[in-house]
N, C-alpha and C. Protein backbone atom coordinates (compact mmCIF):
# COMPACT_ATOMS: atom_id res chain seq x y z
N UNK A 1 17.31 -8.60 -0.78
CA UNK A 1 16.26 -9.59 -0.77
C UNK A 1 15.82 -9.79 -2.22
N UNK A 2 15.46 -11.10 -2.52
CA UNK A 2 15.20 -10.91 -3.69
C UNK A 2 13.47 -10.88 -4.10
N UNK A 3 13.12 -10.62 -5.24
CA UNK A 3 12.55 -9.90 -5.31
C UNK A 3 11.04 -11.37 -5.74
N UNK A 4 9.81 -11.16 -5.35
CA UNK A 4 8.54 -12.61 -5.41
C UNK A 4 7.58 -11.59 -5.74
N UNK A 5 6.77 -13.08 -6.46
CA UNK A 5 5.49 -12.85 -7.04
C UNK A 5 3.94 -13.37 -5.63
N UNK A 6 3.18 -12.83 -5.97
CA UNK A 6 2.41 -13.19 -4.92
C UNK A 6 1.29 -13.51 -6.13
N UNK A 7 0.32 -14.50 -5.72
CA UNK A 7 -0.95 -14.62 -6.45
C UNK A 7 -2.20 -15.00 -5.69
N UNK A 8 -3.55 -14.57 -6.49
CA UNK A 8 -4.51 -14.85 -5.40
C UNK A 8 -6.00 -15.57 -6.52
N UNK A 9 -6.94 -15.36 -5.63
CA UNK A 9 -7.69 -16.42 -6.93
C UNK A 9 -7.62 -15.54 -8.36
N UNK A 10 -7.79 -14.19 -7.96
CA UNK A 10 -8.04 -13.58 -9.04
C UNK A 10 -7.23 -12.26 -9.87
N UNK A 11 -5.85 -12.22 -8.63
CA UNK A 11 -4.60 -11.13 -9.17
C UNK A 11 -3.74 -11.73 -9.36
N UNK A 12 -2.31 -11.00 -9.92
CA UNK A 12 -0.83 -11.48 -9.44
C UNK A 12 -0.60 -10.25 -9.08
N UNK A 13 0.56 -10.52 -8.16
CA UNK A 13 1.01 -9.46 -7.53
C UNK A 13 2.72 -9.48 -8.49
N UNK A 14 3.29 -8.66 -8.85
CA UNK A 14 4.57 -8.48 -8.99
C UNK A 14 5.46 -7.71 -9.27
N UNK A 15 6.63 -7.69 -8.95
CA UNK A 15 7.49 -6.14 -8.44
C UNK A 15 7.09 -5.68 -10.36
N UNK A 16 6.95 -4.10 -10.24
CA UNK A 16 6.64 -3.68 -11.49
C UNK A 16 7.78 -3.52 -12.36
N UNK A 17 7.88 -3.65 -13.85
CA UNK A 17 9.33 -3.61 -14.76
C UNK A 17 9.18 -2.16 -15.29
N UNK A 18 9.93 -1.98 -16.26
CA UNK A 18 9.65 -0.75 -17.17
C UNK A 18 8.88 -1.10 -18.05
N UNK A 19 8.26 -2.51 -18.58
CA UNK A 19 6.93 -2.81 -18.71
C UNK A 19 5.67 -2.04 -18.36
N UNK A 20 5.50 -1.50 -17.25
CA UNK A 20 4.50 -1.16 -16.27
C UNK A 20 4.37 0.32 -16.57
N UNK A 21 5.49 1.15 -16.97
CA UNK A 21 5.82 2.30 -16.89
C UNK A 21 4.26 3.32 -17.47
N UNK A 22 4.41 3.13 -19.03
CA UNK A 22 3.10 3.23 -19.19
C UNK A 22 2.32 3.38 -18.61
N UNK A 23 1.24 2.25 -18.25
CA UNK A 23 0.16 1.83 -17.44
C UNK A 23 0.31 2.53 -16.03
N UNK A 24 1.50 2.74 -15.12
CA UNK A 24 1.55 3.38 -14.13
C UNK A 24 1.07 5.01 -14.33
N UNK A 25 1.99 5.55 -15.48
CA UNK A 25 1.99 6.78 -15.67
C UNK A 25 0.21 7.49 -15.88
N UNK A 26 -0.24 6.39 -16.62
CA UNK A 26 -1.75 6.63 -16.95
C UNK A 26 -2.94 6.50 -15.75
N UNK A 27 -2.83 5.55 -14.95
CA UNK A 27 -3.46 5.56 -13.54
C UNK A 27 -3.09 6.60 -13.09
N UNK A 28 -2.00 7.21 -13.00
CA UNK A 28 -1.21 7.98 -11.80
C UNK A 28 -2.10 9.53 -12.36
N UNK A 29 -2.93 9.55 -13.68
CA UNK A 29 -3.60 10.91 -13.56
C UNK A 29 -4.65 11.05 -12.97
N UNK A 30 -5.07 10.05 -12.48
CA UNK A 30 -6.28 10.14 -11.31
C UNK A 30 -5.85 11.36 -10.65
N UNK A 31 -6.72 12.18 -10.43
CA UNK A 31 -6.62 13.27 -9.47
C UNK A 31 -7.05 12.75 -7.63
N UNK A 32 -7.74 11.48 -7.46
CA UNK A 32 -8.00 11.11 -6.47
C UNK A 32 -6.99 10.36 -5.92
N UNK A 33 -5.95 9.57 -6.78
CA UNK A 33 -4.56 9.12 -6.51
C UNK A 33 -3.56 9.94 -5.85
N UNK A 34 -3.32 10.92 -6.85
CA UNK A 34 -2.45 11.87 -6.17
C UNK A 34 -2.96 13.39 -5.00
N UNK A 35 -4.79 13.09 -4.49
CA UNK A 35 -5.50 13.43 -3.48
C UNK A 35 -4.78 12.95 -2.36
N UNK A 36 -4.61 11.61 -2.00
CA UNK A 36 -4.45 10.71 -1.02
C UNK A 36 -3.51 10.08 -0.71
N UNK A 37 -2.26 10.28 -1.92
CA UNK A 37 -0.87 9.46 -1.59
C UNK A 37 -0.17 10.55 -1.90
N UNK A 38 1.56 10.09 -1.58
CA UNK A 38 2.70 11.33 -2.15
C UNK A 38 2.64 10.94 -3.47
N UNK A 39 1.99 10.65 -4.54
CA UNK A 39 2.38 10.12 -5.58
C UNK A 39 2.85 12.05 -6.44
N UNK A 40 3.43 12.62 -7.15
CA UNK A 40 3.40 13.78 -7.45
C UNK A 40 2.49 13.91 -8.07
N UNK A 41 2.08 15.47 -8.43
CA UNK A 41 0.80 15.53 -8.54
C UNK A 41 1.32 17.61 -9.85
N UNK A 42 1.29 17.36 -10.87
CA UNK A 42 0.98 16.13 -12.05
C UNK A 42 2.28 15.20 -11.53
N UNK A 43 1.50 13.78 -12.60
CA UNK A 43 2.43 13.01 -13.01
C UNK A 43 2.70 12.78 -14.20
N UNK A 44 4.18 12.78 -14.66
CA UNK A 44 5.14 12.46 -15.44
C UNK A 44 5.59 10.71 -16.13
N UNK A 45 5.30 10.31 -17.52
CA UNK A 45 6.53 9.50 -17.29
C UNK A 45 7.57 9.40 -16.89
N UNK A 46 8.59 10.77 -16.37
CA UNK A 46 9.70 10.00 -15.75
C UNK A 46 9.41 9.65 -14.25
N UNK A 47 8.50 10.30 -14.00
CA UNK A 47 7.82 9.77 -12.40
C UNK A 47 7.64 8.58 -12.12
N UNK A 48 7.08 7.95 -12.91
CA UNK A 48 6.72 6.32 -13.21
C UNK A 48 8.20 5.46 -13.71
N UNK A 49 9.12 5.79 -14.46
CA UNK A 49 10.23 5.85 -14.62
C UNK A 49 10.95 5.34 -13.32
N UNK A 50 11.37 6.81 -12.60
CA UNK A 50 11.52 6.39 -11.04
C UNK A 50 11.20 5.83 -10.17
N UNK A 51 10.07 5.47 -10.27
CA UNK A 51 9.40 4.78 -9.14
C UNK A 51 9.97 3.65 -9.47
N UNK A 52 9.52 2.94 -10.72
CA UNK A 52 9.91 1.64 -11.03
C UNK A 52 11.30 1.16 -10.18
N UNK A 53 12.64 2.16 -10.72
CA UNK A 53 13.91 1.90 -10.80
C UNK A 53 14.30 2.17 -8.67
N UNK A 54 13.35 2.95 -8.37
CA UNK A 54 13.25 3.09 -6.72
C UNK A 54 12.89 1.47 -6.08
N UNK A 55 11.68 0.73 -6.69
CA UNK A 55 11.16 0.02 -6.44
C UNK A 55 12.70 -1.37 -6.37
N UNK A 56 12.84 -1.82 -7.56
CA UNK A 56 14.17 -2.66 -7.80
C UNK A 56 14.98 -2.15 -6.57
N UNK A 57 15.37 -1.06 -6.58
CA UNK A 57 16.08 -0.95 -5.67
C UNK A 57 16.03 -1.17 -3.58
N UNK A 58 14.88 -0.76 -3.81
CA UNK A 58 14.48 -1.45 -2.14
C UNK A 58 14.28 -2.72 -2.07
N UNK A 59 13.80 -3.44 -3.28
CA UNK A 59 13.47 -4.79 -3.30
C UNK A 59 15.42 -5.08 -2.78
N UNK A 60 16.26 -5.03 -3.62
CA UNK A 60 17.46 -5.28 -3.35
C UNK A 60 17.94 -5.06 -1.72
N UNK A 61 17.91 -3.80 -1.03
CA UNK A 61 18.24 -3.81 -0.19
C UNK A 61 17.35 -4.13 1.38
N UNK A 62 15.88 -4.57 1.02
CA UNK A 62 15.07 -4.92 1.94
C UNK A 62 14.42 -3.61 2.40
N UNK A 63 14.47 -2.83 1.95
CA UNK A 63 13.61 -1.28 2.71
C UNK A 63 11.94 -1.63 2.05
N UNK A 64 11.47 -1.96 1.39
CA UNK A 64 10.37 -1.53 1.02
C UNK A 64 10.13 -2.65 -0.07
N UNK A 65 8.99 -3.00 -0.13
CA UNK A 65 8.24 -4.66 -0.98
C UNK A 65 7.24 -3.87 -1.73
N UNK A 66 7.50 -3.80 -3.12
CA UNK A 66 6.04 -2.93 -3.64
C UNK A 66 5.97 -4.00 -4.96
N UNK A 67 4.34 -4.12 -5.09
CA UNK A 67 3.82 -4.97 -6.12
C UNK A 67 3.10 -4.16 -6.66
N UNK A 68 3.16 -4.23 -8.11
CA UNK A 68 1.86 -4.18 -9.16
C UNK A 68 1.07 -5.19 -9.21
N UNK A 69 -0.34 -4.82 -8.77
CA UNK A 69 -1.67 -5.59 -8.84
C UNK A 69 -2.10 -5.91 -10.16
N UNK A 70 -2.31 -6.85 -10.86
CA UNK A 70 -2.75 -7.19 -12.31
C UNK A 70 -3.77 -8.10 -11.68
N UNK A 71 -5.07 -7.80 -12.74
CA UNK A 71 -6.20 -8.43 -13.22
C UNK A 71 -6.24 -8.74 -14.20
N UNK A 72 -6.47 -9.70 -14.87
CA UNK A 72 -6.27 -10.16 -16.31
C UNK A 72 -5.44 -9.48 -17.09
N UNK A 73 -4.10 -9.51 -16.80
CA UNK A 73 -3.33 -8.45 -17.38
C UNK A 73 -3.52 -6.91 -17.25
N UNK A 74 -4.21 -6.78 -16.76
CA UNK A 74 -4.51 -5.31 -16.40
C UNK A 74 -3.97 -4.69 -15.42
N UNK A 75 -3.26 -3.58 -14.98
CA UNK A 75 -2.70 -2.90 -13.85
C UNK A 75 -4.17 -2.40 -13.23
N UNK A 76 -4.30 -2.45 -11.51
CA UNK A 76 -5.32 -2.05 -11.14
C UNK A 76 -5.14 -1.73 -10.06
N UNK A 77 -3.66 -1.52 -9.47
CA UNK A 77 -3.17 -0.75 -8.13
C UNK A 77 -1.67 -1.15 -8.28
N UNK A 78 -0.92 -0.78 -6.97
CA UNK A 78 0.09 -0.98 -6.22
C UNK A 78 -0.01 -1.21 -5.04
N UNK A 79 0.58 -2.21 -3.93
CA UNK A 79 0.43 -2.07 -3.12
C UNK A 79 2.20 -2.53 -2.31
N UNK A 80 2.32 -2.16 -1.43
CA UNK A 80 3.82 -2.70 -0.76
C UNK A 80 3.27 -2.34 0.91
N UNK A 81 4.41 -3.24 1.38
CA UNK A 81 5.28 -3.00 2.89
C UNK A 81 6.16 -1.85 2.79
N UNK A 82 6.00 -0.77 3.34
CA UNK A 82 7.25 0.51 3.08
C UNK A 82 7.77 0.76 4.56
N UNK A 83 9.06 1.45 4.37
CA UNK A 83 9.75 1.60 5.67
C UNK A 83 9.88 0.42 6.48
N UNK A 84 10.35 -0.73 6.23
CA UNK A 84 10.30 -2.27 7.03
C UNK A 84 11.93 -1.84 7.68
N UNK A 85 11.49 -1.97 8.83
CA UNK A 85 12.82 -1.80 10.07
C UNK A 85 12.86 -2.14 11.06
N UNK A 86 14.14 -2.78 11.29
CA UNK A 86 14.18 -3.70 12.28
C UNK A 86 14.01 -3.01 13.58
N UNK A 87 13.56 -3.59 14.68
CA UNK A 87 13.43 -3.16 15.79
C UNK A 87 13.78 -3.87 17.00
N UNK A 88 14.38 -3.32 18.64
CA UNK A 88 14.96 -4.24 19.05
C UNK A 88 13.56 -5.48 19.50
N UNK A 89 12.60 -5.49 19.24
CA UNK A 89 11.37 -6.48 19.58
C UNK A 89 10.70 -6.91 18.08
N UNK A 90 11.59 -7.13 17.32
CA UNK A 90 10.93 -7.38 16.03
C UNK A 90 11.12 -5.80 14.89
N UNK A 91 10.49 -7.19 13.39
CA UNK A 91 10.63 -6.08 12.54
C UNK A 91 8.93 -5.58 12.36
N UNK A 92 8.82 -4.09 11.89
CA UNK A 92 7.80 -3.66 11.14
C UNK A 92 7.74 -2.88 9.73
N UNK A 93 6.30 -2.35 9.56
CA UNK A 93 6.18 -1.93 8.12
C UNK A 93 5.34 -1.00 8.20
N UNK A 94 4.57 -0.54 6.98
CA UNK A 94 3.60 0.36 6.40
C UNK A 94 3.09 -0.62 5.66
N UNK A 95 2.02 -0.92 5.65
CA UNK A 95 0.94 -1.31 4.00
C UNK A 95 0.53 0.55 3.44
N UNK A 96 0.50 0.46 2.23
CA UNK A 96 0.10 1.73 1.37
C UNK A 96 0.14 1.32 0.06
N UNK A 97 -1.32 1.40 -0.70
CA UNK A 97 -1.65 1.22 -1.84
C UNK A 97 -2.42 1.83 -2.40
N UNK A 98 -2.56 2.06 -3.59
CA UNK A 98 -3.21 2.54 -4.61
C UNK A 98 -4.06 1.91 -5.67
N UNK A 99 -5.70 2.37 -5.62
CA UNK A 99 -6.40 1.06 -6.96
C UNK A 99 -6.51 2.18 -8.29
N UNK A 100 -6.51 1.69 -9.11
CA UNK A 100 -7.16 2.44 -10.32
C UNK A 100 -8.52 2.62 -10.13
N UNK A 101 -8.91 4.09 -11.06
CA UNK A 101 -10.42 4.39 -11.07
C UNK A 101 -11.21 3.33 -11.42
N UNK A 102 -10.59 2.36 -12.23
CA UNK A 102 -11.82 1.18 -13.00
C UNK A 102 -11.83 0.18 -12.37
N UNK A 103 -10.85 -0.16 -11.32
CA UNK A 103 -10.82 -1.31 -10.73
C UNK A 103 -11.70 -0.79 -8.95
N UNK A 104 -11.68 -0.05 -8.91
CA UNK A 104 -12.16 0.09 -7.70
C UNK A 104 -13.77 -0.22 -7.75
N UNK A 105 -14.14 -0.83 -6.00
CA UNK A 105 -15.18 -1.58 -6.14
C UNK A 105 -15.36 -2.98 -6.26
N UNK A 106 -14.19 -3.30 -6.81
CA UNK A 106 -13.87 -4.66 -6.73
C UNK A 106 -13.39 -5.80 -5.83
N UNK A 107 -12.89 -5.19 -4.95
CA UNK A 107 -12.70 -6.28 -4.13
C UNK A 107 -11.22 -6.79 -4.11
N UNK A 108 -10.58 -5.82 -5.49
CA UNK A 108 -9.10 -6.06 -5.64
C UNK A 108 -8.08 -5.79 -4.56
N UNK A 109 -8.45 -4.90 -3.83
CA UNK A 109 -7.75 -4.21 -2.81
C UNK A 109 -7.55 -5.42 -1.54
N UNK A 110 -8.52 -5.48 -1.18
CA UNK A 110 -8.58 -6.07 0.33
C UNK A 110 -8.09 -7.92 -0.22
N UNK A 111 -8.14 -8.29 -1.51
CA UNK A 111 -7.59 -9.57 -2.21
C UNK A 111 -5.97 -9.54 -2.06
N UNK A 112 -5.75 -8.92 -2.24
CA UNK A 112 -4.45 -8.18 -2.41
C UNK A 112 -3.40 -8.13 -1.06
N UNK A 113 -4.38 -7.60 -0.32
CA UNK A 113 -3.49 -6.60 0.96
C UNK A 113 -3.01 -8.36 1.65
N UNK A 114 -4.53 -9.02 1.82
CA UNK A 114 -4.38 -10.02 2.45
C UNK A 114 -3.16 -10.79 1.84
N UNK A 115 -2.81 -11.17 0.93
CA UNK A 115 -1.91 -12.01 0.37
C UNK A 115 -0.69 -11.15 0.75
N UNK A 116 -0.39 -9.66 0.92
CA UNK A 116 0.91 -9.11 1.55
C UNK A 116 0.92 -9.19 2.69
N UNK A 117 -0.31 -9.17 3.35
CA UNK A 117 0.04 -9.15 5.20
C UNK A 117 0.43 -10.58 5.48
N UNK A 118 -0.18 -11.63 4.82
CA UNK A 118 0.15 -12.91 5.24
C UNK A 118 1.97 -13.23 4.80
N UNK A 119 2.00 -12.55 3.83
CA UNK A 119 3.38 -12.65 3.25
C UNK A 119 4.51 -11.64 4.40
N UNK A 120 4.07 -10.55 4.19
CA UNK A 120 5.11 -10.10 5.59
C UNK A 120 4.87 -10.56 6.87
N UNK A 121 3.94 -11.41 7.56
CA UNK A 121 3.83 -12.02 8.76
C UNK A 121 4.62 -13.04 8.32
N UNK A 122 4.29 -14.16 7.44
CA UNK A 122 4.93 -15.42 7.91
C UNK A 122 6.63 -14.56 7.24
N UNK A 123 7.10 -14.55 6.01
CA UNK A 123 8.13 -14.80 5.04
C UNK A 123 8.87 -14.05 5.56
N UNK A 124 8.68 -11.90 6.17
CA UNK A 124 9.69 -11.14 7.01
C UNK A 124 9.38 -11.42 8.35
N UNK A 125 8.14 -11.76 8.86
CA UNK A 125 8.12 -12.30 10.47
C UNK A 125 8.19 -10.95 10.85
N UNK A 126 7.59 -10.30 10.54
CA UNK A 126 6.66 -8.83 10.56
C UNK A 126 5.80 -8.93 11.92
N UNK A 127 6.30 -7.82 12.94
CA UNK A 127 5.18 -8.25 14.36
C UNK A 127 4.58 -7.29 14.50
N UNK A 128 4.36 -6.26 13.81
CA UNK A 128 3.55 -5.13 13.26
C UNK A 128 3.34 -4.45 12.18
N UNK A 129 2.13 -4.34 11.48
CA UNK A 129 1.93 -3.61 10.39
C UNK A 129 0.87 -2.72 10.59
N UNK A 130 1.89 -0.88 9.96
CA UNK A 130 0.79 -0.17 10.50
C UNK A 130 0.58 0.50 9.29
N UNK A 131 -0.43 1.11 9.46
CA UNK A 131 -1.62 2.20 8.14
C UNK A 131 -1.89 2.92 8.34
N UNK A 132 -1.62 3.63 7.59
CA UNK A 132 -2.35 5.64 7.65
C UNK A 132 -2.79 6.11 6.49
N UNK A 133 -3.15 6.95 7.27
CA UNK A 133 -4.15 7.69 5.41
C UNK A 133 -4.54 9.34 6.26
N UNK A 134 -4.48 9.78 5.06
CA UNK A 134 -4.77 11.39 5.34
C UNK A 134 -6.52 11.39 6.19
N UNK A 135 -6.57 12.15 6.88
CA UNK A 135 -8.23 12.21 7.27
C UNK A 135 -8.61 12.39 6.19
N UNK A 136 -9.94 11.71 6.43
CA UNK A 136 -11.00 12.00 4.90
C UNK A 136 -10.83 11.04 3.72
N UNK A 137 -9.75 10.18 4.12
CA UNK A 137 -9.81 9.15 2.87
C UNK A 137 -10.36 8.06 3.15
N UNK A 138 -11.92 8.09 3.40
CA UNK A 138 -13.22 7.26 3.70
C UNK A 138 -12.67 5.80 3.22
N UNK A 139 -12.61 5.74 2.02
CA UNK A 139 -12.00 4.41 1.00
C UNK A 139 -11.24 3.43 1.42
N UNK A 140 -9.71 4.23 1.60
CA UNK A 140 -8.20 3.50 2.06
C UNK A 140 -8.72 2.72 3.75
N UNK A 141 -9.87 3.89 4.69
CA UNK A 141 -10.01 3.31 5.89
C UNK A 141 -10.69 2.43 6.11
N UNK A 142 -11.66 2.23 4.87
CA UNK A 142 -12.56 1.42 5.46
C UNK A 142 -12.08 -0.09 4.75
N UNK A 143 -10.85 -0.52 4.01
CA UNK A 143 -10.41 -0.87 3.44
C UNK A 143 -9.52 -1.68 4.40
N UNK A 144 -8.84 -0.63 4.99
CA UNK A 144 -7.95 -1.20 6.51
C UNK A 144 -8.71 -1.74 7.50
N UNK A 145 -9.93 -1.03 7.62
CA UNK A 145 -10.95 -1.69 9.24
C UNK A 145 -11.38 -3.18 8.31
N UNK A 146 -11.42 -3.92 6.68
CA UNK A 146 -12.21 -5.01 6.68
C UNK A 146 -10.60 -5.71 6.53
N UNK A 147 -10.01 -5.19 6.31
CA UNK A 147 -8.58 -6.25 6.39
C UNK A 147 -8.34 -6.48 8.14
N UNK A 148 -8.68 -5.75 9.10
CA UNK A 148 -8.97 -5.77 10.24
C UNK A 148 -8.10 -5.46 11.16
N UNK A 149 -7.37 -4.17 10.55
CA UNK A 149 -6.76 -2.86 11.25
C UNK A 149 -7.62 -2.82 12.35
N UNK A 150 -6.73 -2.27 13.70
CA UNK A 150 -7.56 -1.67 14.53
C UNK A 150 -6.71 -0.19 14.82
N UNK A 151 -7.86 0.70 14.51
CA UNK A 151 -7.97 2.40 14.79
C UNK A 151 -6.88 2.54 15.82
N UNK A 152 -6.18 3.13 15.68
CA UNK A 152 -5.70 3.83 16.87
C UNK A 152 -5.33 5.29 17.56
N UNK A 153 -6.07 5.79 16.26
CA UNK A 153 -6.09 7.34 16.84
C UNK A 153 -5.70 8.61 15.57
N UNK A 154 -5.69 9.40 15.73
CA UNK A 154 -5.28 10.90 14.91
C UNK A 154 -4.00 11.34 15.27
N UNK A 155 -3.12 11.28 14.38
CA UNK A 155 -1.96 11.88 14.20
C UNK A 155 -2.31 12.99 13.84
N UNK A 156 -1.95 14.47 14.54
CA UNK A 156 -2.26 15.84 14.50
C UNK A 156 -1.02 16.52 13.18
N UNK A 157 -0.96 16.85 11.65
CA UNK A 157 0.11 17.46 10.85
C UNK A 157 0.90 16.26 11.12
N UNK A 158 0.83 15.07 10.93
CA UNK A 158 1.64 14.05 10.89
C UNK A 158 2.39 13.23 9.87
N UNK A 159 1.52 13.74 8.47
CA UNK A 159 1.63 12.91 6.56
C UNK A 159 1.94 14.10 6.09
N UNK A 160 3.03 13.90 5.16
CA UNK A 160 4.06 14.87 4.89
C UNK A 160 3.62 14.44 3.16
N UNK A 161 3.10 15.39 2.47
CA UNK A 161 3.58 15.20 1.12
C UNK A 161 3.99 16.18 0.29
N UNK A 162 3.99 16.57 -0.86
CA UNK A 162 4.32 17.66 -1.49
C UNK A 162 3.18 18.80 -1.67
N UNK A 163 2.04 18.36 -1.02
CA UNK A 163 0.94 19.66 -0.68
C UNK A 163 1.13 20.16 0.72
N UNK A 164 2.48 19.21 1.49
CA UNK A 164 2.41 20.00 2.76
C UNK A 164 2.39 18.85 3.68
N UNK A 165 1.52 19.20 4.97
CA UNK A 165 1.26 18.56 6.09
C UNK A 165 -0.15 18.32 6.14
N UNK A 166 -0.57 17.06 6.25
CA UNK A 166 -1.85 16.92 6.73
C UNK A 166 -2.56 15.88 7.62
N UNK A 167 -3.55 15.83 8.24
CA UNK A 167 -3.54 15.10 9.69
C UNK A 167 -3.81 14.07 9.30
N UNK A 168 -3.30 12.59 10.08
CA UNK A 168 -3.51 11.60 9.65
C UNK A 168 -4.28 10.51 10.43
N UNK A 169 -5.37 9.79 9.91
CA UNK A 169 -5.45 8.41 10.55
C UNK A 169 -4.19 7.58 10.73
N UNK A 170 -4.41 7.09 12.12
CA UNK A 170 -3.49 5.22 12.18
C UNK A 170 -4.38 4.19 12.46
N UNK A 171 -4.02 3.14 12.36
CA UNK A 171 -4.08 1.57 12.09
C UNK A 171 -3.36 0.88 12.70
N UNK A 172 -3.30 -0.20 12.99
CA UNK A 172 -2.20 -1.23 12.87
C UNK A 172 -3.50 -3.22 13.13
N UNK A 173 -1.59 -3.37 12.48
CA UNK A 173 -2.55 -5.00 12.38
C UNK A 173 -1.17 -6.03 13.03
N UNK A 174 -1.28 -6.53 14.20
CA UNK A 174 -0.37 -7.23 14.40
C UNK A 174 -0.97 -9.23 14.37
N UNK A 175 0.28 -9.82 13.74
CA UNK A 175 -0.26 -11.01 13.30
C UNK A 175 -0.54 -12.18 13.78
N UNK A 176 -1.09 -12.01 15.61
CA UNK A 176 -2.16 -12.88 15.75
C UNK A 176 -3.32 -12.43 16.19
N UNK A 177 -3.89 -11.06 15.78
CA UNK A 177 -4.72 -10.40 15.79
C UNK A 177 -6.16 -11.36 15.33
N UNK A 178 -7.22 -10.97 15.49
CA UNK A 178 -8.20 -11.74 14.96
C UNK A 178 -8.73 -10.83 13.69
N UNK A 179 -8.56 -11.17 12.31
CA UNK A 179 -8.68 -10.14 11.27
C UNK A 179 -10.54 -9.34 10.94
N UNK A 180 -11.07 -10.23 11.81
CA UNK A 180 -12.42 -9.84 11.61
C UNK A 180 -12.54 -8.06 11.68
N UNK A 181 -13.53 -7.27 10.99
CA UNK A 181 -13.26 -5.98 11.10
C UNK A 181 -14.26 -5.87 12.56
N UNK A 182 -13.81 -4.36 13.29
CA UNK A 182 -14.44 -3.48 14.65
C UNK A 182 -14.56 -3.04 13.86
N UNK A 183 -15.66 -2.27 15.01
CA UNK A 183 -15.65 -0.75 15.11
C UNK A 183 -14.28 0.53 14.87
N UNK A 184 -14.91 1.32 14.22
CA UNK A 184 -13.64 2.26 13.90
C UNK A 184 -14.59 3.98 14.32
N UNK A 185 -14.08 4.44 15.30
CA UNK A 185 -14.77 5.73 15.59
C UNK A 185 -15.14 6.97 14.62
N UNK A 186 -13.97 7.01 13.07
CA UNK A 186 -14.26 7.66 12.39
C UNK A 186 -15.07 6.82 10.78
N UNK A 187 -15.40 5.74 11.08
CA UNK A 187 -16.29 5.66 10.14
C UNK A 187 -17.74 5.46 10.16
């Protein structure tokens, strides 16, 4: 697949270069980043390195859509579709993203997500997109309930990262859902 830019009033979205490498590597020392995602934990330039050259590469074979979020030239997350697989009733995905410490608060996130969910509904014809997050990541959930995820329960040792196993929220957003946010029992 090849590889698109997404834009919104106030980001661009686009697959990251070795441009980015840098700027990735330097977000990526958030200790609250690598709290809440597999990102490794330290991170490395060649970590950022890889990712990049991982990224190109799913873009190529259709596994996984990941954008760098820019604000006025500024890196201020990542966000992608991961694991997109076909199914015999349609295809699905993962949304999973990451904001920087300075950008958060902004409003960048949920600007963002929307311009990928609309993009994997209409462009992959995506008939489910689902979300998880470790329990306790207040932020990422309440993030998913205003993009207008609906809860669907606790995965018991279900998110696998390099600290191990830990229990997870789910989500999902299928796309003629009404995006307005519910109620969510754990927030």
């Amino acid at each position: 697949m090849d590889s698109v830019a997404l834009t919104t009033e106030r980001l661009v979205l686009r697959p990251p270069t070795e441009g980015d490498i840098d700027a990735i590597t330097v977000a990526c020392q958030d200790p609250e980043i690598g709290r809440w995602t597999t990102v490794p934990s330290p991170y490395a330039r060649e970590d950022a390195e890889e990712f990049v050259r991982l990224i190109a590469g799913w873009w190529a074979d259709g596994s996984e859509v990941v954008w760098a979020m820019y604000a006025d030239d500024v890196l201020v997350g990542m966000i992608g579709l991961h694991n997109i697989a076909d199914h015999f009733t349609g295809a699905a995905a993962e949304l999973g993203y990451w904001v920087t410490a300075d950008a958060r608060g902004r409003g960048y996130l949920t600007e963002a997500a929307r311009a990928v969910l609309d993009w994997g509904f209409g462009e992959l014809g995506l008939v489910r997109i689902r979300w998880q997050a470790v329990v306790g990541n207040i932020p990422s959930a309440r993030a998913a309930r205003a993009l207008g995820f609906r809860y669907e329960g606790l995965q018991r040792q279900a998110l696998t990262s390099p600290r191990g196993r830990d229990d997870g929220w789910m989500a999902a957003l299928l796309p003629d859902d009404d995006r307005t946010p519910v109620d969510w029992p754990v927030l």
